[in-house]
PDB file of N, CA and C in Angstrom:
ATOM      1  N   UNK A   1       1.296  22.716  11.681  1.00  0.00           N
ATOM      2  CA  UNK A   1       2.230  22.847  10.584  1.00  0.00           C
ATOM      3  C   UNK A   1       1.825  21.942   9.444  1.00  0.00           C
ATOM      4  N   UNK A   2       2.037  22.665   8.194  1.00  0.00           N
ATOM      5  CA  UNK A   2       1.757  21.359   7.299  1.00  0.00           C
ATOM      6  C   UNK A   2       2.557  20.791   6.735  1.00  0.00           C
ATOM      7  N   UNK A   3       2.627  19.970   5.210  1.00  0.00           N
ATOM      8  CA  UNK A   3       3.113  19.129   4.728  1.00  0.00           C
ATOM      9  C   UNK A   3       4.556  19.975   4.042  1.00  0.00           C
ATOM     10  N   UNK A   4       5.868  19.156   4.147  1.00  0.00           N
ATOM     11  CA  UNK A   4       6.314  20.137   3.342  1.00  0.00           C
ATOM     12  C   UNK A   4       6.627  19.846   1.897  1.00  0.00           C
ATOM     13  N   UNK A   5       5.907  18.515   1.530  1.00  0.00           N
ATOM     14  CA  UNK A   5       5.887  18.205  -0.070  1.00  0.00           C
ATOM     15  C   UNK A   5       6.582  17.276  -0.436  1.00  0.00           C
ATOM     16  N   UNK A   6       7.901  17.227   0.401  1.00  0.00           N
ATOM     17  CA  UNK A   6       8.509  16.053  -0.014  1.00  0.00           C
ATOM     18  C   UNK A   6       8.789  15.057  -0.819  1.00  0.00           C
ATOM     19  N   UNK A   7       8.684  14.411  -1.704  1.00  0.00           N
ATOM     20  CA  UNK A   7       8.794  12.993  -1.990  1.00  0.00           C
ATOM     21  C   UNK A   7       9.541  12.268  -2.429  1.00  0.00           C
ATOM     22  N   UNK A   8       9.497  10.946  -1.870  1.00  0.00           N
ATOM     23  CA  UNK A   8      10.331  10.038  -1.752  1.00  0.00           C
ATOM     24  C   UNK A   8      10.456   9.032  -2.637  1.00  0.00           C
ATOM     25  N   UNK A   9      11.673   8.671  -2.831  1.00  0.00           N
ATOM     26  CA  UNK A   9      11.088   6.931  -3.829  1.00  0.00           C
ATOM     27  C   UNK A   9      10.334   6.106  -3.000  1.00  0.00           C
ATOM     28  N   UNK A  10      10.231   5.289  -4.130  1.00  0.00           N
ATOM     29  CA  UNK A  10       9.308   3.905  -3.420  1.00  0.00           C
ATOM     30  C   UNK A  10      10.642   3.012  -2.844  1.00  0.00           C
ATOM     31  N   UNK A  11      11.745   2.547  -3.471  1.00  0.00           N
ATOM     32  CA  UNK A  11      12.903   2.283  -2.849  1.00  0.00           C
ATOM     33  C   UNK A  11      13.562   2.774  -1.593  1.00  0.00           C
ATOM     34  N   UNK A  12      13.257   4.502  -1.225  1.00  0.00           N
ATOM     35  CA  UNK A  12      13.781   4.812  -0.197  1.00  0.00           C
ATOM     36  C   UNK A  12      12.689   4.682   0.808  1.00  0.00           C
ATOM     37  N   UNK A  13      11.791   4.785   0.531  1.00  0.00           N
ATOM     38  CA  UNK A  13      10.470   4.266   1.590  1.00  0.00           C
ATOM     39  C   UNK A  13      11.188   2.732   2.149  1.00  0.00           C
ATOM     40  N   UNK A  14      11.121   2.017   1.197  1.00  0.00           N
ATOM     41  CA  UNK A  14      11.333   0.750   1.377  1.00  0.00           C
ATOM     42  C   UNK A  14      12.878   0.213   2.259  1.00  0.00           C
ATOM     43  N   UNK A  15      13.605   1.165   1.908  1.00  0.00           N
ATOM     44  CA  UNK A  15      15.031   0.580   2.493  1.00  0.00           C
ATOM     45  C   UNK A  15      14.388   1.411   3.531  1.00  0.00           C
ATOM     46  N   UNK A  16      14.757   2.241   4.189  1.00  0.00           N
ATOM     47  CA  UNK A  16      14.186   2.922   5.406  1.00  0.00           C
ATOM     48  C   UNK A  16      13.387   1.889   6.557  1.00  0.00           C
ATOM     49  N   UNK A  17      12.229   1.396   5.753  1.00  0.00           N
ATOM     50  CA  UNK A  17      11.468  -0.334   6.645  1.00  0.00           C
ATOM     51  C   UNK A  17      12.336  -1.061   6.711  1.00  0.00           C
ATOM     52  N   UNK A  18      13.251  -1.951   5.926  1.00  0.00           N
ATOM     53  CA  UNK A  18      14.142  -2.234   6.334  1.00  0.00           C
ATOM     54  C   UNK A  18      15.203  -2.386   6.839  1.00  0.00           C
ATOM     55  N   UNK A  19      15.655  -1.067   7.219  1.00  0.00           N
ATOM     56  CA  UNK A  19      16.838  -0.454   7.881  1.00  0.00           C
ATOM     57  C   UNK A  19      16.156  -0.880   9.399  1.00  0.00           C
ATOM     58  N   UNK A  20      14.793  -0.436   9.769  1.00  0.00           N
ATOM     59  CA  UNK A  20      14.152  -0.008  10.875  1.00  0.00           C
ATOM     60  C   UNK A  20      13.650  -1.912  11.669  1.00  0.00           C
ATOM     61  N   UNK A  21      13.030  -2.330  10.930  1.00  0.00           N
ATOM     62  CA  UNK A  21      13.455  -4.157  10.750  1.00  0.00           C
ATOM     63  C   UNK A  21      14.593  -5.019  11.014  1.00  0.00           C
ATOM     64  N   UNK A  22      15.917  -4.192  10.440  1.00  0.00           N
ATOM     65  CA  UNK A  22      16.993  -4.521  10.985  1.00  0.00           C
ATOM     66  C   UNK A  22      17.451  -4.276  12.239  1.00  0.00           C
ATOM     67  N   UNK A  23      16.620  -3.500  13.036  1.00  0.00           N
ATOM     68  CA  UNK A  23      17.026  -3.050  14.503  1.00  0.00           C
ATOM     69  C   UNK A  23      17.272  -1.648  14.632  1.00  0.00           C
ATOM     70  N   UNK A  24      17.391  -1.040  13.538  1.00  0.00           N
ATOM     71  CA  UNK A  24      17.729   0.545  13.940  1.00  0.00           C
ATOM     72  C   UNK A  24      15.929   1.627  14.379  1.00  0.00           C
ATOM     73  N   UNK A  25      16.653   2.340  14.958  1.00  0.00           N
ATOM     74  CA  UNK A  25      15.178   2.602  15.757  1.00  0.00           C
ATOM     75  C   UNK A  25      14.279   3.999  14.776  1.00  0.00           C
ATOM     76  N   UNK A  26      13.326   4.263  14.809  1.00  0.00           N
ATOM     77  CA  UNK A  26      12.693   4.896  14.233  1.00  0.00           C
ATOM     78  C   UNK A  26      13.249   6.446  14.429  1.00  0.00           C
ATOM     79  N   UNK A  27      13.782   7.161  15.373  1.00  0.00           N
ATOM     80  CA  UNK A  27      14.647   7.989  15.837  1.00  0.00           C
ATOM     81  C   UNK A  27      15.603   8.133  14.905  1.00  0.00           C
ATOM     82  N   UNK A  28      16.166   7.516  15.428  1.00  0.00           N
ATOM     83  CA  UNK A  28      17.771   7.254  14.755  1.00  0.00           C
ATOM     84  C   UNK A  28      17.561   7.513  13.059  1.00  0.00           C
ATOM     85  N   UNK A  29      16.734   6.507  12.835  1.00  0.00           N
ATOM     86  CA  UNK A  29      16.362   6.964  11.019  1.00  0.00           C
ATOM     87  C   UNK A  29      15.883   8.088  10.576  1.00  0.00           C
ATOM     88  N   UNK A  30      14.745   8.661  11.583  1.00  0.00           N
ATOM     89  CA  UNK A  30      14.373  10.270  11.275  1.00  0.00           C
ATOM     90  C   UNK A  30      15.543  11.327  11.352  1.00  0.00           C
ATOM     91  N   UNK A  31      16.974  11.234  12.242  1.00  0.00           N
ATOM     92  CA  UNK A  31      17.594  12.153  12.088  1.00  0.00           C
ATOM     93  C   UNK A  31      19.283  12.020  10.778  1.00  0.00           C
ATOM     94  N   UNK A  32      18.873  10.874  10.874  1.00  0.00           N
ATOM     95  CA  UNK A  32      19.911  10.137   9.577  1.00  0.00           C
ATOM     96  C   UNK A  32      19.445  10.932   8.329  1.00  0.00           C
ATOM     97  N   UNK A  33      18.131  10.638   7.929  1.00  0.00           N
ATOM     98  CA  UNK A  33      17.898  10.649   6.491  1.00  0.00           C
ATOM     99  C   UNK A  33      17.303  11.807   6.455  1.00  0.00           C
ATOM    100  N   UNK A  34      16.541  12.856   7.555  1.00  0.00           N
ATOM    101  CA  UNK A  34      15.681  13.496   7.436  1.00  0.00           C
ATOM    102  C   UNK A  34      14.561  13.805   6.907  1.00  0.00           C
ATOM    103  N   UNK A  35      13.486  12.396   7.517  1.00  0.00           N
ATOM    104  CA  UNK A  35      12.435  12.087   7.558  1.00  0.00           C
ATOM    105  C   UNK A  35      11.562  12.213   8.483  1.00  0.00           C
ATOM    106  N   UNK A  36      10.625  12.658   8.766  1.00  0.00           N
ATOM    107  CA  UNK A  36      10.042  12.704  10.110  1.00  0.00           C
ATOM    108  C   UNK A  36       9.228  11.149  10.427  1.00  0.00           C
ATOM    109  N   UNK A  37       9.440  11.263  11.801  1.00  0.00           N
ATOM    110  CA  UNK A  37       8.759   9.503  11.891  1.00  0.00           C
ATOM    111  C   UNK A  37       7.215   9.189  12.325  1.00  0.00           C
ATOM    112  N   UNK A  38       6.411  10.782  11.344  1.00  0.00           N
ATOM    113  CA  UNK A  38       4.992   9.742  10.940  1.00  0.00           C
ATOM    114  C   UNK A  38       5.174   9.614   9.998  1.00  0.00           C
ATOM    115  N   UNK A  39       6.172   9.741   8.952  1.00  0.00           N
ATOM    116  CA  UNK A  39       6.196   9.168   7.683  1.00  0.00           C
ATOM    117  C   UNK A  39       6.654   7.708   7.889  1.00  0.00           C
ATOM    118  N   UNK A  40       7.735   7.594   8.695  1.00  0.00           N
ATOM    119  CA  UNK A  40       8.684   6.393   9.270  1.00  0.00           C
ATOM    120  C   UNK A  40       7.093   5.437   9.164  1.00  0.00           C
ATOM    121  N   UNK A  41       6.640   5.775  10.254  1.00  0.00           N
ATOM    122  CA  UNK A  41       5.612   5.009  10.914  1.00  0.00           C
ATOM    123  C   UNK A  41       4.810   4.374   9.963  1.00  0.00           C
ATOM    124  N   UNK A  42       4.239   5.538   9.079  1.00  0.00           N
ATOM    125  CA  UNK A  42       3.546   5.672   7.856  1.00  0.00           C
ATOM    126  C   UNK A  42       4.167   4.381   6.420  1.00  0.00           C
ATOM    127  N   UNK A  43       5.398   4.526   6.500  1.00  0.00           N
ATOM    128  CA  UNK A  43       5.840   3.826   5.556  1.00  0.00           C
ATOM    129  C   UNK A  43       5.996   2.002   5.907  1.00  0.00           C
ATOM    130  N   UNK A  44       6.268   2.132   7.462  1.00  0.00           N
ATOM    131  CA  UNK A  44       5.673   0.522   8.032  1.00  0.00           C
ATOM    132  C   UNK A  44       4.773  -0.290   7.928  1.00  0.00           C
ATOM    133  N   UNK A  45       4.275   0.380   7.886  1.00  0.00           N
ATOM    134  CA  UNK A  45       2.623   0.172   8.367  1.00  0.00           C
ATOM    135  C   UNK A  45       2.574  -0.364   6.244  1.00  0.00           C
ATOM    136  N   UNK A  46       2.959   0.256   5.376  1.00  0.00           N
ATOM    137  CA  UNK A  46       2.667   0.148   4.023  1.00  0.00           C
ATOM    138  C   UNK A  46       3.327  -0.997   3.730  1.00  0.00           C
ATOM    139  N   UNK A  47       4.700  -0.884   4.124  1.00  0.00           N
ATOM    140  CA  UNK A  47       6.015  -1.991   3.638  1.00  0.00           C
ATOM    141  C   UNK A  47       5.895  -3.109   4.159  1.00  0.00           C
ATOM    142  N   UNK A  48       5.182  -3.304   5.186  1.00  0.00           N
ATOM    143  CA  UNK A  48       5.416  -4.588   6.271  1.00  0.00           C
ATOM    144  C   UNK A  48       4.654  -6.006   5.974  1.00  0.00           C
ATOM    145  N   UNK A  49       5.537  -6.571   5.512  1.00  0.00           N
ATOM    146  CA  UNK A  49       4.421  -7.819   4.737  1.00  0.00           C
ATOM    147  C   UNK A  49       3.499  -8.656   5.718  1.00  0.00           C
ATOM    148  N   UNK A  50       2.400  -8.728   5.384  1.00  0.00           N
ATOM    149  CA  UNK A  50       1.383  -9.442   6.178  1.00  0.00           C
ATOM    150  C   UNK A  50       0.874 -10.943   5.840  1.00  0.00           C
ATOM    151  N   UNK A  51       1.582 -11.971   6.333  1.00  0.00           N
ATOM    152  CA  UNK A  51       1.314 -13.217   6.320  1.00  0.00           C
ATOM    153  C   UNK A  51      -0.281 -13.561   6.137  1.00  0.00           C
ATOM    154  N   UNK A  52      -0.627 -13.950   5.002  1.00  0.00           N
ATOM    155  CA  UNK A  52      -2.226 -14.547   4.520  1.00  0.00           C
ATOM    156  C   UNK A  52      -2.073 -16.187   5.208  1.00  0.00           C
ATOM    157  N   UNK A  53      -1.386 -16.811   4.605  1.00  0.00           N
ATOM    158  CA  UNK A  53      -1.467 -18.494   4.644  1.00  0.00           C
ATOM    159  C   UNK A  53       0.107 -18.549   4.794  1.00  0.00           C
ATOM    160  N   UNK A  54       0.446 -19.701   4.746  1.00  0.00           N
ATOM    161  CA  UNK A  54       1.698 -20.850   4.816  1.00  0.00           C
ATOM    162  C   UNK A  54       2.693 -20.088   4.046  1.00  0.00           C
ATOM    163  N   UNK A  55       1.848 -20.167   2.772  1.00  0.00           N
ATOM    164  CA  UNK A  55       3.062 -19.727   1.299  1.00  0.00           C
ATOM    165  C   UNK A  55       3.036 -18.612   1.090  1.00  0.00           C
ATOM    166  N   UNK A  56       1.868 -17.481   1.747  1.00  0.00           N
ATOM    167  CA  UNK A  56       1.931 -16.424   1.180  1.00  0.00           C
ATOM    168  C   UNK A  56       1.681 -15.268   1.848  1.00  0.00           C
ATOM    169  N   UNK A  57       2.299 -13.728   1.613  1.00  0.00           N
ATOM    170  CA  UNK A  57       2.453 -12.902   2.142  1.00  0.00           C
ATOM    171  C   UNK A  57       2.408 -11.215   1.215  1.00  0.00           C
ATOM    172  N   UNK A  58       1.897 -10.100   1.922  1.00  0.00           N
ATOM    173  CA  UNK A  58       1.541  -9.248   1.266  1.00  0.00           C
ATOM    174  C   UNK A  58       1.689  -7.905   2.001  1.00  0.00           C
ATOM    175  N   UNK A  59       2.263  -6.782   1.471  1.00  0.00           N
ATOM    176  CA  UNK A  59       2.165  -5.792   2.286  1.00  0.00           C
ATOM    177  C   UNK A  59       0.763  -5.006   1.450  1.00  0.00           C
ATOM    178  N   UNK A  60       0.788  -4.472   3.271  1.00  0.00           N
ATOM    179  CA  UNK A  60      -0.832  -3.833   2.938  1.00  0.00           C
ATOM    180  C   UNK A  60      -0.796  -2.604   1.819  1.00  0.00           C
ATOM    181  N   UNK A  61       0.303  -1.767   1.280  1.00  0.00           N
ATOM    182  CA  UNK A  61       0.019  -1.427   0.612  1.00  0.00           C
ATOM    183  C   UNK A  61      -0.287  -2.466  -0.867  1.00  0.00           C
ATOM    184  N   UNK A  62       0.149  -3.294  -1.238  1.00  0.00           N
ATOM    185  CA  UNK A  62      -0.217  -4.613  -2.515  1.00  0.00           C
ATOM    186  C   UNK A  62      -1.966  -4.497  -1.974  1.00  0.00           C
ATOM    187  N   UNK A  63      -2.570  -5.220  -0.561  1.00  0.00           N
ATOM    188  CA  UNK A  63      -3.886  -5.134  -0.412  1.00  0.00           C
ATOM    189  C   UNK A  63      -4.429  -4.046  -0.619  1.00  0.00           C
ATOM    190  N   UNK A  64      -4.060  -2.895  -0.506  1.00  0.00           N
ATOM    191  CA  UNK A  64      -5.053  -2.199  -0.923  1.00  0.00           C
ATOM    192  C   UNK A  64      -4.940  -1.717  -2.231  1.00  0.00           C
ATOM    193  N   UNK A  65      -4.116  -2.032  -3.015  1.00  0.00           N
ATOM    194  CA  UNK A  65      -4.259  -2.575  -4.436  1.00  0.00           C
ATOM    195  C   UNK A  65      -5.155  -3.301  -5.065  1.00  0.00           C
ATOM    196  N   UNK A  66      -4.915  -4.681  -4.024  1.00  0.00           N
ATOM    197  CA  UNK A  66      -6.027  -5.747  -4.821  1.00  0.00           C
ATOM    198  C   UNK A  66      -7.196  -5.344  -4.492  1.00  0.00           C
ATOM    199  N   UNK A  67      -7.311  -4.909  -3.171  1.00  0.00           N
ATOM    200  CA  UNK A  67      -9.089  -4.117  -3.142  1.00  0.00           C
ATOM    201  C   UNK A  67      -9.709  -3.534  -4.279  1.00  0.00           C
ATOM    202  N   UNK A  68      -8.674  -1.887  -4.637  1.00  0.00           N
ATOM    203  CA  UNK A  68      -9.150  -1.545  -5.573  1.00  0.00           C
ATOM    204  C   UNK A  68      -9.487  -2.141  -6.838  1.00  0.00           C
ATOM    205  N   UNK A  69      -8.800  -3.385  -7.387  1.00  0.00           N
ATOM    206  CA  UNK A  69      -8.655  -4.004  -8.192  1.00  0.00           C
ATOM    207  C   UNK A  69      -9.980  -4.569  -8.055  1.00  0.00           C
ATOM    208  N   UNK A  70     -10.077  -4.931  -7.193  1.00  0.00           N
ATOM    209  CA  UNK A  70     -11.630  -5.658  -6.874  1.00  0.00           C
ATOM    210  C   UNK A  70     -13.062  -5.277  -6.944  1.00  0.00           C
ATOM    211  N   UNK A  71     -12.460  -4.011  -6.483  1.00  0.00           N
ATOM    212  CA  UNK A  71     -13.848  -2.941  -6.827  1.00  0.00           C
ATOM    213  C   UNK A  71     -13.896  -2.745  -7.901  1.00  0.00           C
ATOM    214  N   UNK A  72     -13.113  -2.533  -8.993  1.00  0.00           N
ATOM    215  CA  UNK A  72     -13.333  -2.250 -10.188  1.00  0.00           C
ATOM    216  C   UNK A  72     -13.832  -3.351 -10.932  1.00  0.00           C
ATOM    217  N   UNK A  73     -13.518  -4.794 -10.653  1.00  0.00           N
ATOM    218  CA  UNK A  73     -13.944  -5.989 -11.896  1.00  0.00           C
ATOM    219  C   UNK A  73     -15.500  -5.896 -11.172  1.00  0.00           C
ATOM    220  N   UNK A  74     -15.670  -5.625  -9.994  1.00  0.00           N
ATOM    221  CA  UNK A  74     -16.757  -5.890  -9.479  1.00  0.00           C
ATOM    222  C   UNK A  74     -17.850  -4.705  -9.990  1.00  0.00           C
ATOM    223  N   UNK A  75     -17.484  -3.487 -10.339  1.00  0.00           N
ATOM    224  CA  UNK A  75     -18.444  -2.814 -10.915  1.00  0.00           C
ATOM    225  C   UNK A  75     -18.051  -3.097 -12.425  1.00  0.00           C
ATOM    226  N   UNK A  76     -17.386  -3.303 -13.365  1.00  0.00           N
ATOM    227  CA  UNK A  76     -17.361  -4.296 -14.751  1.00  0.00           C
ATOM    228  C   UNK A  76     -17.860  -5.245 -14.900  1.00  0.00           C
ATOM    229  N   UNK A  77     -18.420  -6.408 -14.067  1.00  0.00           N
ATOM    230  CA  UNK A  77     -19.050  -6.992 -13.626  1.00  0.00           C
ATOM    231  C   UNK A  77     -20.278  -6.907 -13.911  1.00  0.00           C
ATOM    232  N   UNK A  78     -20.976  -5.847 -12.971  1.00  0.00           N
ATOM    233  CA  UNK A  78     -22.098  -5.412 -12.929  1.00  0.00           C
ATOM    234  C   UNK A  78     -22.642  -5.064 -13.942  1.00  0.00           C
ATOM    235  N   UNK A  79     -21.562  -3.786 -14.992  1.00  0.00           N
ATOM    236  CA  UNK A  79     -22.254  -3.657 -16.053  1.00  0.00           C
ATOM    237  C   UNK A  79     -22.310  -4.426 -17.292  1.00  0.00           C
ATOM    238  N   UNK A  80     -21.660  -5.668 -17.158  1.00  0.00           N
ATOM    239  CA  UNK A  80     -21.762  -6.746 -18.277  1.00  0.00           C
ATOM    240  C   UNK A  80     -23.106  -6.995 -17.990  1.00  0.00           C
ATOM    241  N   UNK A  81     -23.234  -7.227 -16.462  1.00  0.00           N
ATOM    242  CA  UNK A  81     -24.922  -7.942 -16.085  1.00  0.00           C
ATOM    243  C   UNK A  81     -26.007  -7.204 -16.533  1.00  0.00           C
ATOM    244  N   UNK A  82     -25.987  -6.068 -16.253  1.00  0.00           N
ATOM    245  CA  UNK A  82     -27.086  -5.137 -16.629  1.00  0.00           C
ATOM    246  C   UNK A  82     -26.874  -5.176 -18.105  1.00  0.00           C
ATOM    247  N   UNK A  83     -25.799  -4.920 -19.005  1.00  0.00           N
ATOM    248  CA  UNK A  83     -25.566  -4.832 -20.820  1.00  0.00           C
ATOM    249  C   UNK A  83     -26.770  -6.162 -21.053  1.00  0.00           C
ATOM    250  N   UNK A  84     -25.889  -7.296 -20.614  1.00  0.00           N
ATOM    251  CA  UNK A  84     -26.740  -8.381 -20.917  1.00  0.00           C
ATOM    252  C   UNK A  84     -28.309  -8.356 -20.448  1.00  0.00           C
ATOM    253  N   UNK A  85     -28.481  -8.042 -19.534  1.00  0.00           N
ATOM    254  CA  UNK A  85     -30.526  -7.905 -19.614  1.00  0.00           C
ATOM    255  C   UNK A  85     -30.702  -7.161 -20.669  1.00  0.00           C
ATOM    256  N   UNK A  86     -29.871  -6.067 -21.314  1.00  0.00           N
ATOM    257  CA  UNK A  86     -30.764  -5.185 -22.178  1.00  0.00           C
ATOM    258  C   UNK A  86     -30.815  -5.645 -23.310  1.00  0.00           C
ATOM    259  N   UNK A  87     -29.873  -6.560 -23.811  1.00  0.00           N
ATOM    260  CA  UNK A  87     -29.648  -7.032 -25.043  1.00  0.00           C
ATOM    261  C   UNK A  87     -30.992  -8.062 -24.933  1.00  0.00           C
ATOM    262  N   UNK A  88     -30.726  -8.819 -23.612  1.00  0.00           N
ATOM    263  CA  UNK A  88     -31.887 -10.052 -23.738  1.00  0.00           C
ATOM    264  C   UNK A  88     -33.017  -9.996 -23.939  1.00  0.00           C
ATOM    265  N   UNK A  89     -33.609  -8.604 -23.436  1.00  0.00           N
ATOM    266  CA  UNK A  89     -34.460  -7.958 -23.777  1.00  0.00           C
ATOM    267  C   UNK A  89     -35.218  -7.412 -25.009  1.00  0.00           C
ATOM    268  N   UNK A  90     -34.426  -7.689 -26.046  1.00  0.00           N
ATOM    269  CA  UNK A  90     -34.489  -7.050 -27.498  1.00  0.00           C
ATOM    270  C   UNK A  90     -35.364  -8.107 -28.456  1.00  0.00           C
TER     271      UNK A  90
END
C-alpha cells in the first residue's frame, strides 16, 4: 500500500513525541489522532533530543540540518580555494 499524502504540522509531529514521552503508548496515539505508527516512530526518532555534552542537546532532525549546512560551507569553501589559485595565477 502506499503513501496516502498526508501532512502534518511540524507542531503536531512534535506534540504527538511528546504526548508519547509523557507515557502514552504509540498505539493509543495512532488510533487517537489517526496516524499510523511508522510515522509515530518516524517522528521520534526526528523529535527526540540527543544529548552532545553537559549543556547541550539536539534533535536529529536540527543534525541533519547542521550536516547539510556543513556540506554546503564546505563546498563554498572549496570554491573560494580554487577562485583564489586562479586569481593567483594571473
Amino acid at each position: 500500500m502506499g503513501s496516502t499524502g498526508k501532512k502534518y504540522t511540524e507542531d503536531f509531529k512534535q506534540m504527538i513525541v511528546e504526548l508519547y514521552q509523557s507515557g502514552k503508548s504509540k498505539s493509543k496515539l495512532a488510533s487517537e489522532y489517526g496516524v499510523s505508527r511508522i510515522s509515530i516512530d518516524n517522528w521520534i526518532e526526528l523529535y527526540t533530543e540527543i544529548e552532545v555534552d553537559e549543556n547541550t542537546s539536539v534533535t536529529y532532525k536540527e543534525l541533519l540540518a547542521i550536516k547539510k549546512e556543513n556540506q554546503r560551507l564546505k563546498q563554498e569553501a572549496e570554491i573560494l580555494k580554487k577562485t583564489l589559485t586562479i586569481f593567483a595565477q594571473k
